[in-house]
N, C-alpha and C. Protein backbone atom coordinates (compact mmCIF):
# COMPACT_ATOMS: atom_id res chain seq x y z
N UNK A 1 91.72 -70.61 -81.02
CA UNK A 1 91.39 -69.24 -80.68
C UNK A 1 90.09 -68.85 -81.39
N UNK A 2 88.92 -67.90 -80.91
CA UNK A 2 88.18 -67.75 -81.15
C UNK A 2 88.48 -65.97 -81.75
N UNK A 3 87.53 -65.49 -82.56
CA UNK A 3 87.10 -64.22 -83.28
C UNK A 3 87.34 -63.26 -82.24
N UNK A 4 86.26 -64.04 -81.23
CA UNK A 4 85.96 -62.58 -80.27
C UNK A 4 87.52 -62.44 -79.12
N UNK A 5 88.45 -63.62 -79.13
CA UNK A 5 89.65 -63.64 -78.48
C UNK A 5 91.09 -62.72 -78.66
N UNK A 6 90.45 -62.13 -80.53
CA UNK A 6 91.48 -61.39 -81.40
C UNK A 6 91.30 -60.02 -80.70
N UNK A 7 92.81 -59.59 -80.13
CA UNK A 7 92.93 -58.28 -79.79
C UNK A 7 92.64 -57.14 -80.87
N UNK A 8 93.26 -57.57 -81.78
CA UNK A 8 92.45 -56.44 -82.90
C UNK A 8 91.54 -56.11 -83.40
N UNK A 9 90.78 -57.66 -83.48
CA UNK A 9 89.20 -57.50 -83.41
C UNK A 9 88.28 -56.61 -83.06
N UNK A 10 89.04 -56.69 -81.29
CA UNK A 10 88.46 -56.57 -80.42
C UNK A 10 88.35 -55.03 -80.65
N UNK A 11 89.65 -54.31 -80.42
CA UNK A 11 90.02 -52.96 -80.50
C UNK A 11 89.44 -52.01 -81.80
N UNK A 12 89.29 -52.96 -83.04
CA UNK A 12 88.72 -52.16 -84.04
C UNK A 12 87.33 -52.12 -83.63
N UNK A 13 86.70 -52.96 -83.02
CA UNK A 13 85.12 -53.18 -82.79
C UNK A 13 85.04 -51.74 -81.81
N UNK A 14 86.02 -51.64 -80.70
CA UNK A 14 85.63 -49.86 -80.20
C UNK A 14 85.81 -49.22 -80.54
N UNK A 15 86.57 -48.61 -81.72
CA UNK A 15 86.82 -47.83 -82.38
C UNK A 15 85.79 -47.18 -83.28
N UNK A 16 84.83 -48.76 -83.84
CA UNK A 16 84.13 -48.15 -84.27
C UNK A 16 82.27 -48.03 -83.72
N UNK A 17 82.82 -48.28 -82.70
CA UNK A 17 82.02 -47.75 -81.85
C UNK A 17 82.02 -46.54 -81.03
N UNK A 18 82.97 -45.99 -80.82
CA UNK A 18 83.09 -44.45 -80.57
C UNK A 18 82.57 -43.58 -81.59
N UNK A 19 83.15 -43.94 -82.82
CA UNK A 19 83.02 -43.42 -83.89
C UNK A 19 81.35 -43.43 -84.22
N UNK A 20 80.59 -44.20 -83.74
CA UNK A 20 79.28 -44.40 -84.38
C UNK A 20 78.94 -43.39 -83.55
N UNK A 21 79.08 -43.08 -81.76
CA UNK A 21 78.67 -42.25 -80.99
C UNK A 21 78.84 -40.46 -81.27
N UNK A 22 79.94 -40.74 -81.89
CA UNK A 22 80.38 -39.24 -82.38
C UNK A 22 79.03 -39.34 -83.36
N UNK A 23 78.90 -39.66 -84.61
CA UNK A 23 77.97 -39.15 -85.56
C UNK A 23 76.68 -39.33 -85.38
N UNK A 24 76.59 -40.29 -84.08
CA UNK A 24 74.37 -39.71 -84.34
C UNK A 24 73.85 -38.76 -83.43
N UNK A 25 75.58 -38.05 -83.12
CA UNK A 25 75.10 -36.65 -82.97
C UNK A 25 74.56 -35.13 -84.31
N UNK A 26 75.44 -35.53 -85.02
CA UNK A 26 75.20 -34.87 -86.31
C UNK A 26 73.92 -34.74 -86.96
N UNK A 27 73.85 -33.46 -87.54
CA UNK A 27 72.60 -33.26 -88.50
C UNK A 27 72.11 -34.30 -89.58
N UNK A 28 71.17 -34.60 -90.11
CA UNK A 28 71.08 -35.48 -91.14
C UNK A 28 71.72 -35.66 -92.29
N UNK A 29 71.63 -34.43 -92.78
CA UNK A 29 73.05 -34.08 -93.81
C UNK A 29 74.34 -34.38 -93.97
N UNK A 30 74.82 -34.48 -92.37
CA UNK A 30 76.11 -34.76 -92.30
C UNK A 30 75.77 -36.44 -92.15
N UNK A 31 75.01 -36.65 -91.48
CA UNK A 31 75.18 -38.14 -91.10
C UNK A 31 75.36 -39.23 -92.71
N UNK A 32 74.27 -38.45 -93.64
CA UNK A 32 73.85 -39.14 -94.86
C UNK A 32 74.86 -39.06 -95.98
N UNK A 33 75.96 -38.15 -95.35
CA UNK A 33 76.98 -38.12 -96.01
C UNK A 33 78.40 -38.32 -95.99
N UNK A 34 79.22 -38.07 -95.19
CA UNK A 34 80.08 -37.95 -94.51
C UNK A 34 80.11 -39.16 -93.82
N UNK A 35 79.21 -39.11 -92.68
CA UNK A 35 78.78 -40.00 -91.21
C UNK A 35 78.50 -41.46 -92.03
N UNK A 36 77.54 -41.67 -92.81
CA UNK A 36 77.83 -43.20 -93.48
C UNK A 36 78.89 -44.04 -93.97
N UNK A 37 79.88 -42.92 -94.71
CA UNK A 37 80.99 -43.06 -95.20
C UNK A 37 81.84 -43.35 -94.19
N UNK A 38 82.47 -42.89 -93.09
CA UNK A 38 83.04 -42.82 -91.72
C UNK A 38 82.81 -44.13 -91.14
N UNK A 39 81.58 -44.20 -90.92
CA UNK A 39 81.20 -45.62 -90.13
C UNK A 39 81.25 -46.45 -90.63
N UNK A 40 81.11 -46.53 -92.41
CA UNK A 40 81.33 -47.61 -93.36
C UNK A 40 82.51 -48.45 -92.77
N UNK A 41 83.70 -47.50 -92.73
CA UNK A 41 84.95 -47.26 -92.92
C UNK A 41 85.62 -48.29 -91.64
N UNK A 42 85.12 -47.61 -90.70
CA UNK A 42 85.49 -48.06 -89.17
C UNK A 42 85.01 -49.35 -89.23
N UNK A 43 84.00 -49.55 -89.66
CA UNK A 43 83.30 -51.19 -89.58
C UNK A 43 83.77 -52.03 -90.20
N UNK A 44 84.39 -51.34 -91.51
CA UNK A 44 84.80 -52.47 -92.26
C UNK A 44 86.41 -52.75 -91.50
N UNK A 45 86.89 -52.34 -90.87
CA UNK A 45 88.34 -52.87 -90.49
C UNK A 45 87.77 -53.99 -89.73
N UNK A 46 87.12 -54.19 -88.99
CA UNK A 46 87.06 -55.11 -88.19
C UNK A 46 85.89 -56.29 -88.64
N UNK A 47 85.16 -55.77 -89.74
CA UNK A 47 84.49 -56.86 -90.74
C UNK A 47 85.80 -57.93 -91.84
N UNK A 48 86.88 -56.90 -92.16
CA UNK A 48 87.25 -57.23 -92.74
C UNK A 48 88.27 -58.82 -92.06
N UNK A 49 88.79 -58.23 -90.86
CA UNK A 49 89.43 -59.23 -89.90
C UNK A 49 88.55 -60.29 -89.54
N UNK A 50 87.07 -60.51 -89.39
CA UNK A 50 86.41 -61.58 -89.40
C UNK A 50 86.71 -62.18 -90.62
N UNK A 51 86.52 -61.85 -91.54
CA UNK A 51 86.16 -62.59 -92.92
C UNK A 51 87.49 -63.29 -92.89
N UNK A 52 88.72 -62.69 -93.30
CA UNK A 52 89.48 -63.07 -93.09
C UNK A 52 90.11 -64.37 -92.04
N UNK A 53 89.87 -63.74 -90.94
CA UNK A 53 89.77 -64.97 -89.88
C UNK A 53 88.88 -66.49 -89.97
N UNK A 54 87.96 -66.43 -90.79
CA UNK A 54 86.50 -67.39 -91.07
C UNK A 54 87.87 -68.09 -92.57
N UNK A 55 88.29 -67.57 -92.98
CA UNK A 55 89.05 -68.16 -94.13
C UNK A 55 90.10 -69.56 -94.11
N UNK A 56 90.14 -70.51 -94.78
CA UNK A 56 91.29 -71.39 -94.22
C UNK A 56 92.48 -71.46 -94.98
N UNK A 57 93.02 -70.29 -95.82
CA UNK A 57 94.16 -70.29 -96.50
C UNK A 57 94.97 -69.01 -95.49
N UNK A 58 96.32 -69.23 -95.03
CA UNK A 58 96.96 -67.81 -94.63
C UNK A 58 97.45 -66.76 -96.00
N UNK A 59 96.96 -67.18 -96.87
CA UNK A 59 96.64 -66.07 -98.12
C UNK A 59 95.42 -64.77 -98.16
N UNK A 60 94.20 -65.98 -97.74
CA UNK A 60 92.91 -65.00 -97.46
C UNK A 60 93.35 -64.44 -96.77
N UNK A 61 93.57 -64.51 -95.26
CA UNK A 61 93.33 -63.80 -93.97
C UNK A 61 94.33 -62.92 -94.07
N UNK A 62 95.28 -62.97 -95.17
CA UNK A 62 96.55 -62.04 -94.64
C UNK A 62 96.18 -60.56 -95.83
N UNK A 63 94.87 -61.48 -96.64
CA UNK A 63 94.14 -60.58 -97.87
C UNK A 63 93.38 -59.38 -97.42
N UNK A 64 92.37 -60.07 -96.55
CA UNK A 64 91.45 -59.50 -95.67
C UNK A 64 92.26 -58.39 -94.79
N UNK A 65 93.44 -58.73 -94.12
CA UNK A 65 93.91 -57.73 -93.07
C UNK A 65 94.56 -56.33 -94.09
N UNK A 66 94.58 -56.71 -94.72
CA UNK A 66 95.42 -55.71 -95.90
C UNK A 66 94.12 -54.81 -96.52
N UNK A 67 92.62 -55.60 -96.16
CA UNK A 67 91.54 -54.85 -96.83
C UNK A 67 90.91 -53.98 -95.85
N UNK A 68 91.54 -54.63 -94.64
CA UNK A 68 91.26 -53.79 -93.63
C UNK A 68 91.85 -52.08 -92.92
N UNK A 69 93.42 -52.89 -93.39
CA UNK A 69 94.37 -52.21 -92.96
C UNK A 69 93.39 -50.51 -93.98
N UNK A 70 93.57 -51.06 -95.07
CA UNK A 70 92.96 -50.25 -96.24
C UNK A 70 91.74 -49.26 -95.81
N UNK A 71 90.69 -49.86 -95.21
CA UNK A 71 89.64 -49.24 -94.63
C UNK A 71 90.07 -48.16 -93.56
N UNK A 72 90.67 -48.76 -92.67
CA UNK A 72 91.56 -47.83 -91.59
C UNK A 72 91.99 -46.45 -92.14
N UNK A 73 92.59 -46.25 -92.86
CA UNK A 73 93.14 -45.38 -93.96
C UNK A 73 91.77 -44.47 -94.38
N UNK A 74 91.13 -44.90 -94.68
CA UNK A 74 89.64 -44.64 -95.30
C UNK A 74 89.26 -43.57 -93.89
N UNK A 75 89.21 -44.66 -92.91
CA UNK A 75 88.68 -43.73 -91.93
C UNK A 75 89.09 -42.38 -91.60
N UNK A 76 90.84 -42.50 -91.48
CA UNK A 76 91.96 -41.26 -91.31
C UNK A 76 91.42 -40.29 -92.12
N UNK A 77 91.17 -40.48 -93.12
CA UNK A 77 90.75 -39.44 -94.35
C UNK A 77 89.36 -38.92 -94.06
N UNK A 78 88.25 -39.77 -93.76
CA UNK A 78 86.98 -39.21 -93.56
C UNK A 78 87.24 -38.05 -92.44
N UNK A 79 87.34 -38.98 -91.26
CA UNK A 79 87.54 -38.66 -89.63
C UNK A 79 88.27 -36.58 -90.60
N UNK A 80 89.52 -36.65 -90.95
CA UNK A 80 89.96 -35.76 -91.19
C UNK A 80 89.35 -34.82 -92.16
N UNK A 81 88.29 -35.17 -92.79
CA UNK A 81 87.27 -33.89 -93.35
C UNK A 81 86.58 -33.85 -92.64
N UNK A 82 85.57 -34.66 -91.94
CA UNK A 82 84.83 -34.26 -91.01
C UNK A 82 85.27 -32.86 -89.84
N UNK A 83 86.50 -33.06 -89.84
CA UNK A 83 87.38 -31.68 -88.55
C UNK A 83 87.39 -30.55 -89.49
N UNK A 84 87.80 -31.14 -90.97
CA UNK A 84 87.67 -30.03 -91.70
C UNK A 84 86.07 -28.57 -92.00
N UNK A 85 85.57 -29.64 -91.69
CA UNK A 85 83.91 -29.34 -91.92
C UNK A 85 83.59 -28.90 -90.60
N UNK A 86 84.04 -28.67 -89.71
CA UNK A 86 83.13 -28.40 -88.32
C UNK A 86 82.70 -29.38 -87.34
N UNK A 87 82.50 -30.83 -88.08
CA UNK A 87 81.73 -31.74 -87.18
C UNK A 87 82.59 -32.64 -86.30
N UNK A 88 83.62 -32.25 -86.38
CA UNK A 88 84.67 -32.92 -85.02
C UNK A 88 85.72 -32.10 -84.71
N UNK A 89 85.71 -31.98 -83.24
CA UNK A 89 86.66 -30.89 -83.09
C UNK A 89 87.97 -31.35 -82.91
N UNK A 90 89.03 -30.55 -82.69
CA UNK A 90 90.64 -30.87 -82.28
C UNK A 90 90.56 -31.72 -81.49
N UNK A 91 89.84 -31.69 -79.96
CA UNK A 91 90.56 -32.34 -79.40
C UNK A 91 89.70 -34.00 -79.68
N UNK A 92 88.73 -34.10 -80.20
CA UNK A 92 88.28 -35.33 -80.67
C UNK A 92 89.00 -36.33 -81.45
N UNK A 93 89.33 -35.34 -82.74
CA UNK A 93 90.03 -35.83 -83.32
C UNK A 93 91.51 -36.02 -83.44
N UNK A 94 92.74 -35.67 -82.50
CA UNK A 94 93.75 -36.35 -81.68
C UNK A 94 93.48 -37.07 -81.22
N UNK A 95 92.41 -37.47 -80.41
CA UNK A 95 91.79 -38.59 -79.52
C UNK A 95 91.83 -39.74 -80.71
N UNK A 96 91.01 -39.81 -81.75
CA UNK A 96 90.44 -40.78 -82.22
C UNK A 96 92.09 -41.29 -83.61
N UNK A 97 92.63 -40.01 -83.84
CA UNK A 97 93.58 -40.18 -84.88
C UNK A 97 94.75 -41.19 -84.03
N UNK A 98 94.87 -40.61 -83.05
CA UNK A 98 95.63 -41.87 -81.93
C UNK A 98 95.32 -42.65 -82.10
N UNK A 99 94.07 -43.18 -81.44
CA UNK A 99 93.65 -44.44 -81.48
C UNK A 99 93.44 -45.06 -82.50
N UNK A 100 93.35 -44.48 -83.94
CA UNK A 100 93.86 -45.03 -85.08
C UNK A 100 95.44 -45.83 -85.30
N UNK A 101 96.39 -44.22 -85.13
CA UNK A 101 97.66 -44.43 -85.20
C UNK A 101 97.98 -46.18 -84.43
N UNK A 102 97.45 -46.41 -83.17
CA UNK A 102 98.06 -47.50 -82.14
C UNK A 102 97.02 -48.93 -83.21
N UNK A 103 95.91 -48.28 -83.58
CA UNK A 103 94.89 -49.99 -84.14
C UNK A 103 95.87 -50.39 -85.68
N UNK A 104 96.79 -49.09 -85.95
CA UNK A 104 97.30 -49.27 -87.33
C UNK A 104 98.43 -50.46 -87.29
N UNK A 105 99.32 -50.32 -86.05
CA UNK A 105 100.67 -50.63 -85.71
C UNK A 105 100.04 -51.97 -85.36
N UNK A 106 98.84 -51.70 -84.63
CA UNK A 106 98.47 -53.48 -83.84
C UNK A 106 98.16 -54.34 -85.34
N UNK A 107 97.53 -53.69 -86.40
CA UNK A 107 97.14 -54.17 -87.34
C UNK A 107 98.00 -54.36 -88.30
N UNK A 108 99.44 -54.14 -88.46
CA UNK A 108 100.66 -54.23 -89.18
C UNK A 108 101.25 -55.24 -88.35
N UNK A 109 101.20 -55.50 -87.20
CA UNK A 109 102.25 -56.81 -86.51
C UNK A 109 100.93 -58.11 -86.93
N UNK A 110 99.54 -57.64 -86.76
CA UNK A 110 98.95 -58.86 -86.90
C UNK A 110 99.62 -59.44 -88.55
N UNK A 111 99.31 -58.45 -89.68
CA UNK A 111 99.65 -59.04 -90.74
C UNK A 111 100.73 -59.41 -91.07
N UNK A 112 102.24 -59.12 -90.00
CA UNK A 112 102.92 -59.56 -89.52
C UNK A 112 103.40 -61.35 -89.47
N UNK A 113 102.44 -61.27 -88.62
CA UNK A 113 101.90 -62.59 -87.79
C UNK A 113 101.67 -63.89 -88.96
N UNK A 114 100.71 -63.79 -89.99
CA UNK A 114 100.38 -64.45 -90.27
C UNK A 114 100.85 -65.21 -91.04
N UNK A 115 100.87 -66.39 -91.01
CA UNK A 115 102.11 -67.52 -91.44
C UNK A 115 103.14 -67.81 -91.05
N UNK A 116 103.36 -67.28 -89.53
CA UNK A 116 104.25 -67.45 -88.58
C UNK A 116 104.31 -68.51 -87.78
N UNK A 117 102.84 -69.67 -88.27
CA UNK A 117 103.06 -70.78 -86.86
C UNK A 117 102.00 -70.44 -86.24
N UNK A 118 101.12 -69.24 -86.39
CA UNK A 118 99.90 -68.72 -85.48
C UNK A 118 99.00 -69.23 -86.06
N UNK A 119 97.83 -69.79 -85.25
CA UNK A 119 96.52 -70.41 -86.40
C UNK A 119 95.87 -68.96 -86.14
N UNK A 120 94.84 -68.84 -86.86
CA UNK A 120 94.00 -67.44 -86.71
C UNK A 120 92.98 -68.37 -87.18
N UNK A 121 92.27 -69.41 -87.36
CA UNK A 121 90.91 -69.53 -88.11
C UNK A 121 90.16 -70.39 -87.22
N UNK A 122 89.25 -70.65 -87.11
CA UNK A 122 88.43 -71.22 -86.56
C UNK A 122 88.38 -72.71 -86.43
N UNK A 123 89.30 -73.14 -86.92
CA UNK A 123 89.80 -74.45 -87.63
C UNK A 123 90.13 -75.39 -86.38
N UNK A 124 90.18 -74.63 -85.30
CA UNK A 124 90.96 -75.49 -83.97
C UNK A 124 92.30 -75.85 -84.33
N UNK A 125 93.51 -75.00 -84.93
CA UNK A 125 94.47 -75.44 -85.29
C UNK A 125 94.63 -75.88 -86.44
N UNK A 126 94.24 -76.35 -86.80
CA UNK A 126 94.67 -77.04 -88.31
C UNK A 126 93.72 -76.45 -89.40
N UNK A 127 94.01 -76.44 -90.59
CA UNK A 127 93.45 -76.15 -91.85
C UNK A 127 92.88 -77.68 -91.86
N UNK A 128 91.65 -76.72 -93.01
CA UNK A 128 90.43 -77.93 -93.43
C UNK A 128 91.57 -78.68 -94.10
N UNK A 129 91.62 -80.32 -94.03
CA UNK A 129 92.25 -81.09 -94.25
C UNK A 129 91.32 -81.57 -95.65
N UNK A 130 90.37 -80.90 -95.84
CA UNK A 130 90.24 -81.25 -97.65
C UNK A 130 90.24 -80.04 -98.56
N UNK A 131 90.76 -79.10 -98.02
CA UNK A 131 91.23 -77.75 -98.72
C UNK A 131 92.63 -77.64 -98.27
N UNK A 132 93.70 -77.91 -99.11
CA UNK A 132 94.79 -77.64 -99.11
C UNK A 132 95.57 -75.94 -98.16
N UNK A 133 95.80 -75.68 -98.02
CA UNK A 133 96.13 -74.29 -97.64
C UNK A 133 97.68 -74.39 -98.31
N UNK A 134 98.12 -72.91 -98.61
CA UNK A 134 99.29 -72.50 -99.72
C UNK A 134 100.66 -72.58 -98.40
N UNK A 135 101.73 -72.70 -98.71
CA UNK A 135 102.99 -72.81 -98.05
C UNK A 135 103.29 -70.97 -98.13
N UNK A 136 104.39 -70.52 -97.24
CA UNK A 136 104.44 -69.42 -97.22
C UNK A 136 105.09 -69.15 -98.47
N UNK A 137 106.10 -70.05 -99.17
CA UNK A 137 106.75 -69.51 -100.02
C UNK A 137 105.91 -69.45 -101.50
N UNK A 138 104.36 -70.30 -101.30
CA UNK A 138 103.60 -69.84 -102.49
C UNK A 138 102.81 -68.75 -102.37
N UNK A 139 103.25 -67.63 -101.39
CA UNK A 139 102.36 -66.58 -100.79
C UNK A 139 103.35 -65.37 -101.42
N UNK A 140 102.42 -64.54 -102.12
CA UNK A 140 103.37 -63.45 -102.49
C UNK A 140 103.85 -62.77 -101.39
N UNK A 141 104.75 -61.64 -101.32
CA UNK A 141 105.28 -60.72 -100.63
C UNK A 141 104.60 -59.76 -100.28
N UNK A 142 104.04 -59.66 -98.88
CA UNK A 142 103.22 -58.56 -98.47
C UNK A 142 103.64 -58.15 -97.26
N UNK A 143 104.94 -58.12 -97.49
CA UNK A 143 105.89 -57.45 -96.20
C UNK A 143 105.27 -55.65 -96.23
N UNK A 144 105.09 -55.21 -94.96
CA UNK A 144 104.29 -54.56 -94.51
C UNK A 144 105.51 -53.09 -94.05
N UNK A 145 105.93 -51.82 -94.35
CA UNK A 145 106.80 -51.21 -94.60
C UNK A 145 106.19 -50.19 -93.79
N UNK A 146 106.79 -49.96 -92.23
CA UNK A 146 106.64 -49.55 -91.18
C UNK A 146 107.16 -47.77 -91.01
């Protein structure tokens, strides 16, 4: 499976691309403040799922989705001062807090997923065969609490 094949990838990549469209409407002020922070935010969920994915331990990648998951969160919070402030209205932001809410759930079954038998890396299936990769039971507990 390839990067660009990952549904979540895929879905965080519009997300934060809506999101970029909303703010270069904004004043400079807001953009240089707020609006950097925001887009930071959005980008990094789906930066974070590459990196992760590019990784050949299901430790990294399940690291990365958790740094992502994290960013997501980031966004909820910006996205939600920004409404506070004037620069996104109600019905924008139901729009976009949704489409958070659904990238959150897709992004809790992926981390789900991993170490289930699913390859996620670029590896064509198999881990680099001169880098060991960890067994699930040397993987701490990052059961994901819905």
């Amino acid at each position: 499976m390839k990067l660009e094949e990952l549904v979540i990838y895929q879905t965080s990549n519009e997300l934060a691309d809506k999101i970029w469209k909303l703010i270069v409407q904004w004043d400079s002020f807001s953009k240089d403040t707020l609006g950097k922070e925001l887009i930071m935010a959005t980008d990094m969920v789906a930066t974070n799922i590459a990196v992760g994915f590019g990784r050949y331990s299901k430790y990294d990648t399940k690291v990365y989705a958790y740094y992502s998951r994290g960013a997501l969160f980031a966004a909820k919070s910006w996205l939600t001062k920004a409404h506070s402030r004037g620069l996104v209205n109600f019905d924008d932001l139901e729009m976009l807090i949704g489409e958070i809410d659904i990238l959150e759930t897709k992004l809790n079954n992926y981390i789900k997923s991993i170490g289930r038998g699913r390859t996620n890396n670029s590896g064509g299936g198999s881990y680099n065969k001169y880098q060991p990769h960890q067994s699930d039971s040397d993987m701490p507990n990052f059961d994901v609490q819905d």
